[in-house]
Every structure is written in C-alpha cells, then in structure tokens.
PDB file of N, CA and C in Angstrom:
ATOM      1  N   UNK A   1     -88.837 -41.718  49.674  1.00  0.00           N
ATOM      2  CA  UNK A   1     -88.485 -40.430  49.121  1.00  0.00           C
ATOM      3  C   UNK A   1     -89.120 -40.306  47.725  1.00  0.00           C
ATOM      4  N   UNK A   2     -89.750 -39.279  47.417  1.00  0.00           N
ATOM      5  CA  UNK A   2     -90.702 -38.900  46.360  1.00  0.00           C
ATOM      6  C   UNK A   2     -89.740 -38.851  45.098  1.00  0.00           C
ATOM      7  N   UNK A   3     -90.028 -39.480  43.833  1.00  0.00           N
ATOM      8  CA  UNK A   3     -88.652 -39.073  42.638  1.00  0.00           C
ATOM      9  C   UNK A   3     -88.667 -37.617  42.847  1.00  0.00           C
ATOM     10  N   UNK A   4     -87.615 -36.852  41.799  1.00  0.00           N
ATOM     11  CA  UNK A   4     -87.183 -35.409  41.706  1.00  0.00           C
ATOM     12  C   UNK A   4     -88.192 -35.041  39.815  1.00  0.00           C
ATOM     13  N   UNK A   5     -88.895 -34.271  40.221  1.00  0.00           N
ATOM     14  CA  UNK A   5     -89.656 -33.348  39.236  1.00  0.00           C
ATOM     15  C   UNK A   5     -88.946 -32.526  38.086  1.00  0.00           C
ATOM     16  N   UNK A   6     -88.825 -32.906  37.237  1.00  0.00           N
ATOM     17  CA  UNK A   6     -87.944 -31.770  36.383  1.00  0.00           C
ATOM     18  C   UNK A   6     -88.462 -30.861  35.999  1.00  0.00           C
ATOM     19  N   UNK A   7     -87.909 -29.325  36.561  1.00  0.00           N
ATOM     20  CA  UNK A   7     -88.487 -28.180  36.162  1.00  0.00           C
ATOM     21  C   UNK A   7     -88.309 -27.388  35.169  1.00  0.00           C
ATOM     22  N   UNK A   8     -89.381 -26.675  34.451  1.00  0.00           N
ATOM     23  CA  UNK A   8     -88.774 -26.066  33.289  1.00  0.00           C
ATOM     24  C   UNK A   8     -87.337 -25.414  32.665  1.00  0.00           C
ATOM     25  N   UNK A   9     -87.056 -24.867  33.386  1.00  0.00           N
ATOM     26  CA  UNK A   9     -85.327 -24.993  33.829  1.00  0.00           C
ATOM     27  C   UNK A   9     -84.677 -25.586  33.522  1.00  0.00           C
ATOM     28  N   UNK A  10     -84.711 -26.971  34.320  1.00  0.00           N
ATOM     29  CA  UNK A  10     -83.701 -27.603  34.698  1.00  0.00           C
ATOM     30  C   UNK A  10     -83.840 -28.688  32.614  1.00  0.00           C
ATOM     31  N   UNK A  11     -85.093 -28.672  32.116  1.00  0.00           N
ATOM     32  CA  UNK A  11     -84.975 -29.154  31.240  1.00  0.00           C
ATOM     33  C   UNK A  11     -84.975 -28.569  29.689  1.00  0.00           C
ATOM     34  N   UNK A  12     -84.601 -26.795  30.303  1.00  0.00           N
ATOM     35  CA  UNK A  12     -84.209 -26.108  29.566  1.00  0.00           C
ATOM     36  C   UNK A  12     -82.778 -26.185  29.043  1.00  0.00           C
ATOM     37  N   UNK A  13     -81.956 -26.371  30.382  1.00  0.00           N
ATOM     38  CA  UNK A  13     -80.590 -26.482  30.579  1.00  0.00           C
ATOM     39  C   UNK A  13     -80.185 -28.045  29.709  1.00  0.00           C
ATOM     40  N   UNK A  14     -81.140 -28.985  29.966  1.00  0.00           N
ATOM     41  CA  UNK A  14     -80.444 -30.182  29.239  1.00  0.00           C
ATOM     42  C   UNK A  14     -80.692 -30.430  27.968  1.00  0.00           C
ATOM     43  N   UNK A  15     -81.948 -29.486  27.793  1.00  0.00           N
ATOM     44  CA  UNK A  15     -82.070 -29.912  26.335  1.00  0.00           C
ATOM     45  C   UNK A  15     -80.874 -28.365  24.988  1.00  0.00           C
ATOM     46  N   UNK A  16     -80.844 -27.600  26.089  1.00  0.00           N
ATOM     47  CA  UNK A  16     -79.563 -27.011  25.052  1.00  0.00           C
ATOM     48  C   UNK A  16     -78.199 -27.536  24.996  1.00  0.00           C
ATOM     49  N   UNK A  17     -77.685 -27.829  26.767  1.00  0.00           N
ATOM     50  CA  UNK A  17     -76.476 -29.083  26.662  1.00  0.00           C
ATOM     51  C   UNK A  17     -76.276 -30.479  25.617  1.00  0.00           C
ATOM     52  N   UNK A  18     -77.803 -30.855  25.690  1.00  0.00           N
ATOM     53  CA  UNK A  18     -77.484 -32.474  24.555  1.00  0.00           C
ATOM     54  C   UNK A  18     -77.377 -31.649  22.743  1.00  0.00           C
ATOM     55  N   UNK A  19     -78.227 -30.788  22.574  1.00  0.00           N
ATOM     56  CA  UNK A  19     -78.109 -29.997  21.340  1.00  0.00           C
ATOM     57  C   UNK A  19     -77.106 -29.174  20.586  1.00  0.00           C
ATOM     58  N   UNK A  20     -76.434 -28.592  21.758  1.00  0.00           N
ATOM     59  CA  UNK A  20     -75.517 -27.563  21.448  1.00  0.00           C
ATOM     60  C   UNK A  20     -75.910 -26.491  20.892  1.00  0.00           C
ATOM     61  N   UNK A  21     -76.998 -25.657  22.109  1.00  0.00           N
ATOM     62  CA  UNK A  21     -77.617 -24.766  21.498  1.00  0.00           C
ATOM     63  C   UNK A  21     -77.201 -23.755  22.902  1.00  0.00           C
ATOM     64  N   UNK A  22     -77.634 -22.461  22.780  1.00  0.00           N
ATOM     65  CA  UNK A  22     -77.857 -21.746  23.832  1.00  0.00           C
ATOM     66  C   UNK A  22     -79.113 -21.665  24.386  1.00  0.00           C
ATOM     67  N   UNK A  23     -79.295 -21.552  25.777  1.00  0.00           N
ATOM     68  CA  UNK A  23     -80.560 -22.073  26.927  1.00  0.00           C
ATOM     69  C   UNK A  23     -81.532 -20.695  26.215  1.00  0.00           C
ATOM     70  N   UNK A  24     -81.585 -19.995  25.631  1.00  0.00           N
ATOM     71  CA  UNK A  24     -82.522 -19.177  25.233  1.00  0.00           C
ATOM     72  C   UNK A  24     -83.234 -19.540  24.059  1.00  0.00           C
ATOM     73  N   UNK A  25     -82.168 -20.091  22.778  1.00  0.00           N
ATOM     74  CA  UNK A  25     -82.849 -21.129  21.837  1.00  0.00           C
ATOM     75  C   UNK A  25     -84.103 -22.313  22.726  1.00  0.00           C
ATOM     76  N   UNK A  26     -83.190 -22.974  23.285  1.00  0.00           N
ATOM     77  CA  UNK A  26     -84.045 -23.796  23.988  1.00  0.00           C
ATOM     78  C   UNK A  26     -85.331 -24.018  24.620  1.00  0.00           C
ATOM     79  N   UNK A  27     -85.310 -22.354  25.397  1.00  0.00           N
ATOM     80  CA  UNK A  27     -86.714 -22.081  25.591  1.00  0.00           C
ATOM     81  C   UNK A  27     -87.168 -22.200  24.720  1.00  0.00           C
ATOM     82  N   UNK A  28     -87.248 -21.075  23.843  1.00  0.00           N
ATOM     83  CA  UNK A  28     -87.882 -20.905  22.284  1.00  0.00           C
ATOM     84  C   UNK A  28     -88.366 -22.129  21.721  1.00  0.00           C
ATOM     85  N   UNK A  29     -87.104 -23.203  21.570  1.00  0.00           N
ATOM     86  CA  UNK A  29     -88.036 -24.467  21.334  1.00  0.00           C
ATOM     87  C   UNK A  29     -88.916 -25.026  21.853  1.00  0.00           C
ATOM     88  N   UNK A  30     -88.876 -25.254  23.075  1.00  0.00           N
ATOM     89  CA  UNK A  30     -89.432 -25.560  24.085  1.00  0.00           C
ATOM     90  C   UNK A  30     -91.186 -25.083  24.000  1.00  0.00           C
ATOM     91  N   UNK A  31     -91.135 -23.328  24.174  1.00  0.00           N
ATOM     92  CA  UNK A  31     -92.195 -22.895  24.291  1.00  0.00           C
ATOM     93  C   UNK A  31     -92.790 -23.111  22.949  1.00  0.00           C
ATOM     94  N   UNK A  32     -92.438 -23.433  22.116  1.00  0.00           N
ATOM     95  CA  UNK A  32     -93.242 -23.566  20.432  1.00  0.00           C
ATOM     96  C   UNK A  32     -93.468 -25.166  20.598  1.00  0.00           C
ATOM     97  N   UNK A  33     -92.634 -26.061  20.633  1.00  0.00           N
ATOM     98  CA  UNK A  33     -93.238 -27.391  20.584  1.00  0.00           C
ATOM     99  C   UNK A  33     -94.445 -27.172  22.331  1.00  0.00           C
ATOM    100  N   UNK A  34     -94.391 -26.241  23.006  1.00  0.00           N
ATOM    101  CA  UNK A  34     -96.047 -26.388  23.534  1.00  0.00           C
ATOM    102  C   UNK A  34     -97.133 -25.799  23.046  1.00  0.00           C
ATOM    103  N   UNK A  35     -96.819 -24.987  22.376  1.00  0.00           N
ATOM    104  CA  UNK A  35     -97.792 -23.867  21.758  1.00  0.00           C
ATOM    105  C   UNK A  35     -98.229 -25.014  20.551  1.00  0.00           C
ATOM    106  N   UNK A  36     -97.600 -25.876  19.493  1.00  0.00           N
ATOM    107  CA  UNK A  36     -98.184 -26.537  18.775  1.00  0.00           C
ATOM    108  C   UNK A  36     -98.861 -27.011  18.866  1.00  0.00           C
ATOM    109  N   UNK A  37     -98.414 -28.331  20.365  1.00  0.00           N
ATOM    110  CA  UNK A  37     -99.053 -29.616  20.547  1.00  0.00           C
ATOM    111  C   UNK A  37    -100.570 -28.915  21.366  1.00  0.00           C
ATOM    112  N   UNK A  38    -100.363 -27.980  21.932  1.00  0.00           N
ATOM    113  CA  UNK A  38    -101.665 -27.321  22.708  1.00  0.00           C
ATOM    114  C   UNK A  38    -102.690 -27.084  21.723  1.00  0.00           C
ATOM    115  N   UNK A  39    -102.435 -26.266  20.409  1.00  0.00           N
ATOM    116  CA  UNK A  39    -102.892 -25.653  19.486  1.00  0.00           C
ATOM    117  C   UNK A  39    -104.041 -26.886  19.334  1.00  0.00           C
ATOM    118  N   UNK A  40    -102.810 -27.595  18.558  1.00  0.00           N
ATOM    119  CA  UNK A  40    -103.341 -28.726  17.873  1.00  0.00           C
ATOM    120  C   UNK A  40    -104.685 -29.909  19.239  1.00  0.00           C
ATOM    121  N   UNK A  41    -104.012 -30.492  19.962  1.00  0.00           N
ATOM    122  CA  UNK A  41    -105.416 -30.512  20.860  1.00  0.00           C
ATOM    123  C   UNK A  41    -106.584 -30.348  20.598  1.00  0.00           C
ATOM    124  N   UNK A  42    -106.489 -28.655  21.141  1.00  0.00           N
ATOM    125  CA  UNK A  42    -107.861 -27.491  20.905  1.00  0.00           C
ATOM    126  C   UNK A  42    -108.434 -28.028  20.053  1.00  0.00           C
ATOM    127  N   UNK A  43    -107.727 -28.523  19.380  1.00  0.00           N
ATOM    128  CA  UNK A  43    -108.900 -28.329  17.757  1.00  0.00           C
ATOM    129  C   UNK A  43    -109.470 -30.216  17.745  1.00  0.00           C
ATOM    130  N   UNK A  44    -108.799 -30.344  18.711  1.00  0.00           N
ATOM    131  CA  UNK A  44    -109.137 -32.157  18.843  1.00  0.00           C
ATOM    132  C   UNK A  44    -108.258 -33.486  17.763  1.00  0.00           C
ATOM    133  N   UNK A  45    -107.058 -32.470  17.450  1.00  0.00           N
ATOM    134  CA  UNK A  45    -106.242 -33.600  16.633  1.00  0.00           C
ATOM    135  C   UNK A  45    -105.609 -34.491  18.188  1.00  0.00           C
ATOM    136  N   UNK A  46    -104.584 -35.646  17.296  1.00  0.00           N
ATOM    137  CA  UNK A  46    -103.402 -35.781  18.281  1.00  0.00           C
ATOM    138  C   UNK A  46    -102.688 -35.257  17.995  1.00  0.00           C
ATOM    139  N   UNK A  47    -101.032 -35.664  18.540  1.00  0.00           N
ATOM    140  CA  UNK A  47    -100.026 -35.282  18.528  1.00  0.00           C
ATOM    141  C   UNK A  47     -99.048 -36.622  18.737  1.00  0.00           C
ATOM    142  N   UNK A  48     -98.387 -37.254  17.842  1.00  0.00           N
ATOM    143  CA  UNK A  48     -96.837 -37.997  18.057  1.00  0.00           C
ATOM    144  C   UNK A  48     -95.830 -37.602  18.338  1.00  0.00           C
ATOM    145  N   UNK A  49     -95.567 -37.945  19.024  1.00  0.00           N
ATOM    146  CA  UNK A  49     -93.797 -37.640  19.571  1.00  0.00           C
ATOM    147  C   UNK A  49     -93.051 -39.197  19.660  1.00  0.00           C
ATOM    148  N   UNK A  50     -92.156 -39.369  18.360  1.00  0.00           N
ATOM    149  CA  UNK A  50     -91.619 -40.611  18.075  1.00  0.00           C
ATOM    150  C   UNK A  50     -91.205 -40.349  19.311  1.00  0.00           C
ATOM    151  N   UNK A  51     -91.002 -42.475  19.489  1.00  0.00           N
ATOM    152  CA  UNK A  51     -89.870 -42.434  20.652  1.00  0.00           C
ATOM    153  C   UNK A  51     -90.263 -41.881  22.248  1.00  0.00           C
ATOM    154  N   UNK A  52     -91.385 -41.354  22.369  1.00  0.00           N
ATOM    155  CA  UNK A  52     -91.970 -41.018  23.329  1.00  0.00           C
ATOM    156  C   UNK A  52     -93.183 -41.718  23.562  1.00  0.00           C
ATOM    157  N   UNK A  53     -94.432 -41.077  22.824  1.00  0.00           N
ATOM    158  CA  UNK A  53     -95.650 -41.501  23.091  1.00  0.00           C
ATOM    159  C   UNK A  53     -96.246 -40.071  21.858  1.00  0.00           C
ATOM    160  N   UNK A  54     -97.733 -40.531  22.222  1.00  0.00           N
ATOM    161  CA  UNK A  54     -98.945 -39.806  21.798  1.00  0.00           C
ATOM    162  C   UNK A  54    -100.189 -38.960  22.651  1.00  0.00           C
ATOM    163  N   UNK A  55    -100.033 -37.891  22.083  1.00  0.00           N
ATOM    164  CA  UNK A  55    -101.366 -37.300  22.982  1.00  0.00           C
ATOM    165  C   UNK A  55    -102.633 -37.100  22.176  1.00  0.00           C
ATOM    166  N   UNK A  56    -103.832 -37.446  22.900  1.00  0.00           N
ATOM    167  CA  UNK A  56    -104.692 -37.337  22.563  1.00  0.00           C
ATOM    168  C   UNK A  56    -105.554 -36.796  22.833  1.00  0.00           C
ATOM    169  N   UNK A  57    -106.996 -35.666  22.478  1.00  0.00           N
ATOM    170  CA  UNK A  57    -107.909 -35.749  23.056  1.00  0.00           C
ATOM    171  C   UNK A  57    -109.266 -36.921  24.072  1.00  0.00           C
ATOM    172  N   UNK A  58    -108.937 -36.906  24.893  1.00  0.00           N
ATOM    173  CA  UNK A  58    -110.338 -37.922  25.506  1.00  0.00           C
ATOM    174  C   UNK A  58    -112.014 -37.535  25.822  1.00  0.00           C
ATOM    175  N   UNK A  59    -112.588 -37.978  25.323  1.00  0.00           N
ATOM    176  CA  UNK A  59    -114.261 -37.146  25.940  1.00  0.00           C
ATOM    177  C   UNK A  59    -114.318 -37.926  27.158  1.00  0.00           C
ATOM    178  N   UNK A  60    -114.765 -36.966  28.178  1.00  0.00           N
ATOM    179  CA  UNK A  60    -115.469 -37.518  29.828  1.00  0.00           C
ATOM    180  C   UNK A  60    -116.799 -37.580  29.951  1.00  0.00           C
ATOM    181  N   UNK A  61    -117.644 -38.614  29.745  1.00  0.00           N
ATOM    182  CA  UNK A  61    -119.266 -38.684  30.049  1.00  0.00           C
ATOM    183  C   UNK A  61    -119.102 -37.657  31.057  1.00  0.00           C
ATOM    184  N   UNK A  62    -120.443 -37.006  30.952  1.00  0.00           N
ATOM    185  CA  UNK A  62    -121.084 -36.199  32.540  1.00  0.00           C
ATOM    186  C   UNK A  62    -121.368 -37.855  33.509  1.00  0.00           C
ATOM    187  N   UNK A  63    -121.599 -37.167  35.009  1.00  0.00           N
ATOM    188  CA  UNK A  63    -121.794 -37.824  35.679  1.00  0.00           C
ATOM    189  C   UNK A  63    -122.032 -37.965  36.817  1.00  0.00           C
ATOM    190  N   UNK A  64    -122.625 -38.715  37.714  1.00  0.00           N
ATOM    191  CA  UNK A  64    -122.727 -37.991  39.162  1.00  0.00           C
ATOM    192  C   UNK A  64    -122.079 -38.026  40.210  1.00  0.00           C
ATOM    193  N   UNK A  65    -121.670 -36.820  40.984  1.00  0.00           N
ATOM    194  CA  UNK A  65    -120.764 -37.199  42.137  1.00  0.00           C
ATOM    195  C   UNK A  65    -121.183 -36.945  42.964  1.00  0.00           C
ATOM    196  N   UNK A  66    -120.338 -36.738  44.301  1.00  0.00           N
ATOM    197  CA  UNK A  66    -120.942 -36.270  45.099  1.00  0.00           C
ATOM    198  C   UNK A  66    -119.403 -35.725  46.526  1.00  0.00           C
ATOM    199  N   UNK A  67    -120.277 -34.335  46.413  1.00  0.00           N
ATOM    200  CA  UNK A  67    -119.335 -33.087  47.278  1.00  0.00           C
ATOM    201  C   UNK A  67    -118.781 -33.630  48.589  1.00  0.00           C
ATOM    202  N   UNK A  68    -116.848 -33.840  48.615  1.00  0.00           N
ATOM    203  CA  UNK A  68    -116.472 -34.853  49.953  1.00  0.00           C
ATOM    204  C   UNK A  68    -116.684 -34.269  51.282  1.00  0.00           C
ATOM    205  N   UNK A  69    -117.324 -33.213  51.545  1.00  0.00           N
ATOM    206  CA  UNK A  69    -117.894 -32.422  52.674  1.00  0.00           C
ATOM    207  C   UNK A  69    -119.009 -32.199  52.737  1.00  0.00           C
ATOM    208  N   UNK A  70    -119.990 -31.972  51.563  1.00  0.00           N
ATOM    209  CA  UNK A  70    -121.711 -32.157  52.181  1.00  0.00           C
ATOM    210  C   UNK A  70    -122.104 -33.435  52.094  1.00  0.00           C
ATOM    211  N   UNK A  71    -121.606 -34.216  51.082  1.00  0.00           N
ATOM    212  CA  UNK A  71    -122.198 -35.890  50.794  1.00  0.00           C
ATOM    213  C   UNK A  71    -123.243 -35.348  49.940  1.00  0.00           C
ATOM    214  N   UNK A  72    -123.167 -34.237  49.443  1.00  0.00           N
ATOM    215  CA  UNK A  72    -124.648 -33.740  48.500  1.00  0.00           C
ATOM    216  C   UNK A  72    -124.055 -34.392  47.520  1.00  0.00           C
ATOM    217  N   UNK A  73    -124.986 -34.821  46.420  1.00  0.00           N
ATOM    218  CA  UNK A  73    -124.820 -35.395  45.483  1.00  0.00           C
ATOM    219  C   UNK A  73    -124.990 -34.324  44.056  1.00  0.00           C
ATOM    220  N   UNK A  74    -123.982 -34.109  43.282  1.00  0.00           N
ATOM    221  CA  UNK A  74    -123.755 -33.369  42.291  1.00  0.00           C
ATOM    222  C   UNK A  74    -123.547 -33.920  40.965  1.00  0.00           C
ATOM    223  N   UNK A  75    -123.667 -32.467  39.353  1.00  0.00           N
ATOM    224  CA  UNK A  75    -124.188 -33.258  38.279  1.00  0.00           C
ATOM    225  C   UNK A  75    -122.144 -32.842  37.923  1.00  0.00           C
ATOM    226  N   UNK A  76    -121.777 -33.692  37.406  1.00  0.00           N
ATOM    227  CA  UNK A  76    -120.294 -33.452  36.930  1.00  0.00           C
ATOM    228  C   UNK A  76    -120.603 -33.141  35.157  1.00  0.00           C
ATOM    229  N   UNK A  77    -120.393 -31.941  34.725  1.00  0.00           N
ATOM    230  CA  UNK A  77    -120.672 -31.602  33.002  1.00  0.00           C
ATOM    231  C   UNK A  77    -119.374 -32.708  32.512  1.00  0.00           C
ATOM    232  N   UNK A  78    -119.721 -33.171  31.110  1.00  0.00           N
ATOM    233  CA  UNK A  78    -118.989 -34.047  30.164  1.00  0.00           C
ATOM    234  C   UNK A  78    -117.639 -32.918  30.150  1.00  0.00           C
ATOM    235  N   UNK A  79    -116.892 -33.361  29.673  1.00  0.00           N
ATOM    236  CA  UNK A  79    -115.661 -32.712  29.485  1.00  0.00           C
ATOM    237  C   UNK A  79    -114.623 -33.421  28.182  1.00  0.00           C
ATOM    238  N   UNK A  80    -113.218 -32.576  28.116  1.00  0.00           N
ATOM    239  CA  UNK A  80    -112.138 -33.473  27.389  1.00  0.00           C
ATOM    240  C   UNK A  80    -111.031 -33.280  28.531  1.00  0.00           C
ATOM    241  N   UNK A  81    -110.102 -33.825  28.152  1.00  0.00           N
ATOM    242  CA  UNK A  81    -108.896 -34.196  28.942  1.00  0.00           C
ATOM    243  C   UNK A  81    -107.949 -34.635  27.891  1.00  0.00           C
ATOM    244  N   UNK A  82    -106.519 -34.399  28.190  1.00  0.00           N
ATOM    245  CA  UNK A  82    -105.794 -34.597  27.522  1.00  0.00           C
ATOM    246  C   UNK A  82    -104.792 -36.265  28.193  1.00  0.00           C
ATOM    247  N   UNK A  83    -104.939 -37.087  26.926  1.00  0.00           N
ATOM    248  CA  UNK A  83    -104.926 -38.204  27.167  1.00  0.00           C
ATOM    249  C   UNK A  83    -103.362 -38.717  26.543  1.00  0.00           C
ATOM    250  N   UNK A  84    -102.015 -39.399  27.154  1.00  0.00           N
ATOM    251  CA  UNK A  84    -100.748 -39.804  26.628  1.00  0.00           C
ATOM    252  C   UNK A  84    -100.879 -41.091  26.651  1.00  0.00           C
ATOM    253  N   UNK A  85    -100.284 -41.974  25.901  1.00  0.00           N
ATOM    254  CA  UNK A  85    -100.035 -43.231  26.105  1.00  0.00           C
ATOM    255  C   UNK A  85     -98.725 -43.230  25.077  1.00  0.00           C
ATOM    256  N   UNK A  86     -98.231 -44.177  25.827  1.00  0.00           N
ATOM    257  CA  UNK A  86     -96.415 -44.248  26.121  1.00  0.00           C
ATOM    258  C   UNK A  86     -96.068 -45.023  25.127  1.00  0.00           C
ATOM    259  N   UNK A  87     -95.135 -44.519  24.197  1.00  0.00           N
ATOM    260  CA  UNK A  87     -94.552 -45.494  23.201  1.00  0.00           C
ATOM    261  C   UNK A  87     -94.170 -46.762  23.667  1.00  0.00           C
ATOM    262  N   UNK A  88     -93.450 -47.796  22.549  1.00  0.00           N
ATOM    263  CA  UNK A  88     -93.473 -48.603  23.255  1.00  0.00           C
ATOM    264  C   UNK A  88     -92.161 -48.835  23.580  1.00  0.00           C
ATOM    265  N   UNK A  89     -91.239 -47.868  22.823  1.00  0.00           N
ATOM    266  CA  UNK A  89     -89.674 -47.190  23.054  1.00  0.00           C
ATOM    267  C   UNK A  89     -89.640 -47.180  24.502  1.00  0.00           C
ATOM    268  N   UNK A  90     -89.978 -46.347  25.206  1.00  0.00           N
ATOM    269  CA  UNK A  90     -90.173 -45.784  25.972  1.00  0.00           C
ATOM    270  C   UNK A  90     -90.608 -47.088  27.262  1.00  0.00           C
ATOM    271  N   UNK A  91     -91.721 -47.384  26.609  1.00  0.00           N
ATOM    272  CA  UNK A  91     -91.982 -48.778  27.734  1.00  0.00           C
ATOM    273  C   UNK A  91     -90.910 -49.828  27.966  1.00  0.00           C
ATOM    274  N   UNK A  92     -90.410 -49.916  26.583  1.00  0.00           N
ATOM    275  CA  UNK A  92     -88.678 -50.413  27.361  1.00  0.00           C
ATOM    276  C   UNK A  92     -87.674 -49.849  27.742  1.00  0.00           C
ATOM    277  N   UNK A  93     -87.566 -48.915  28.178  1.00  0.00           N
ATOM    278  CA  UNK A  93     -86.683 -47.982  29.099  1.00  0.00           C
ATOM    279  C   UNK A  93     -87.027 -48.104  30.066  1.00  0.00           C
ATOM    280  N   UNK A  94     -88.008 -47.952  30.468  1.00  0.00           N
ATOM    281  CA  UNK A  94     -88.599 -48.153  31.729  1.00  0.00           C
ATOM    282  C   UNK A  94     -89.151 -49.574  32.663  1.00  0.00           C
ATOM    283  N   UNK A  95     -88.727 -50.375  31.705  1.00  0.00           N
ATOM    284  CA  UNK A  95     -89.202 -51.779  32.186  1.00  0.00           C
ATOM    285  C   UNK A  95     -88.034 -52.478  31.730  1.00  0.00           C
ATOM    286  N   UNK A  96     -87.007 -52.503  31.993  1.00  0.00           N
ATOM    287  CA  UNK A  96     -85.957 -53.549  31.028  1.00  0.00           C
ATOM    288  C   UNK A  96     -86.131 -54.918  31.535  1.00  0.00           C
TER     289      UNK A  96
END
C-alpha cells in the first residue's frame, strides 16, 4: 500500500490546529512561505528551513538521450532543478 500524500488542505488544516490560527491565516502563510522560497530560487539563491532541510538551485549538463518510442537519439538542453537535502534533524526522525 502506497504511503498517504498530504494535500494542500489537509496541511492547511494542521498547520492552523498546531498554531492556533484560523485555516485562512494558514493558507496565507502557507502561500507566502511559497512565493518566497520560489522567488528566491529564480534568482538562484538557497533557501533554509531549520529543522527540515535546504533547497537549492542545481545546474543539469545538456545531454544525450534518446526518445522511448523511436530509439531516435535526442539533444537534452542544460537546465536547473530544484535540489533539497534533508537536515540532519530530520534524518533522525526518520531513521531512529
């Protein structure tokens, strides 16, 4: 059985329950701590989140692939990607 996904919702609802806020604050927070950490990205900073982890920008070399239905071989353009690595808080929660 696949774990359970937490949906915006559902972690709307818990993060105003642990706060003692109302679920509309919550969004609000919610949608601004994404609008920051996104912001910030863009522009190629990171982002910390004690107690959690870090996001980062990553660069992707170009490279060659190739299409899983013609077998043609294709040019993949360089790219970024957004890159987390897990506090180490966090890595003991999850590993006790």
């Amino acid at each position: 059985m696949a774990p359970h996904t937490l949906t915006k919702d559902e972690l709307v609802s818990a993060m105003a329950d642990m706060a003692g806020i109302t679920q509309s604050d919550a969004r609000d927070a919610l949608d601004a701590l994404v609008s920051v950490v996104t912001s910030t990205l863009s522009v190629g900073d990171a982002v910390s989140l004690p107690d959690l982890g870090k996001l980062s920008v990553s660069d992707r070399a170009a490279r060659q692939g190739v299409n899983p239905t013609t077998g043609e071989r294709i040019q993949i353009a360089a790219s970024k990607a957004a890159k987390f690595s897990v506090s180490a808080k966090l890595k003991r929660v999850l590993n006790p």
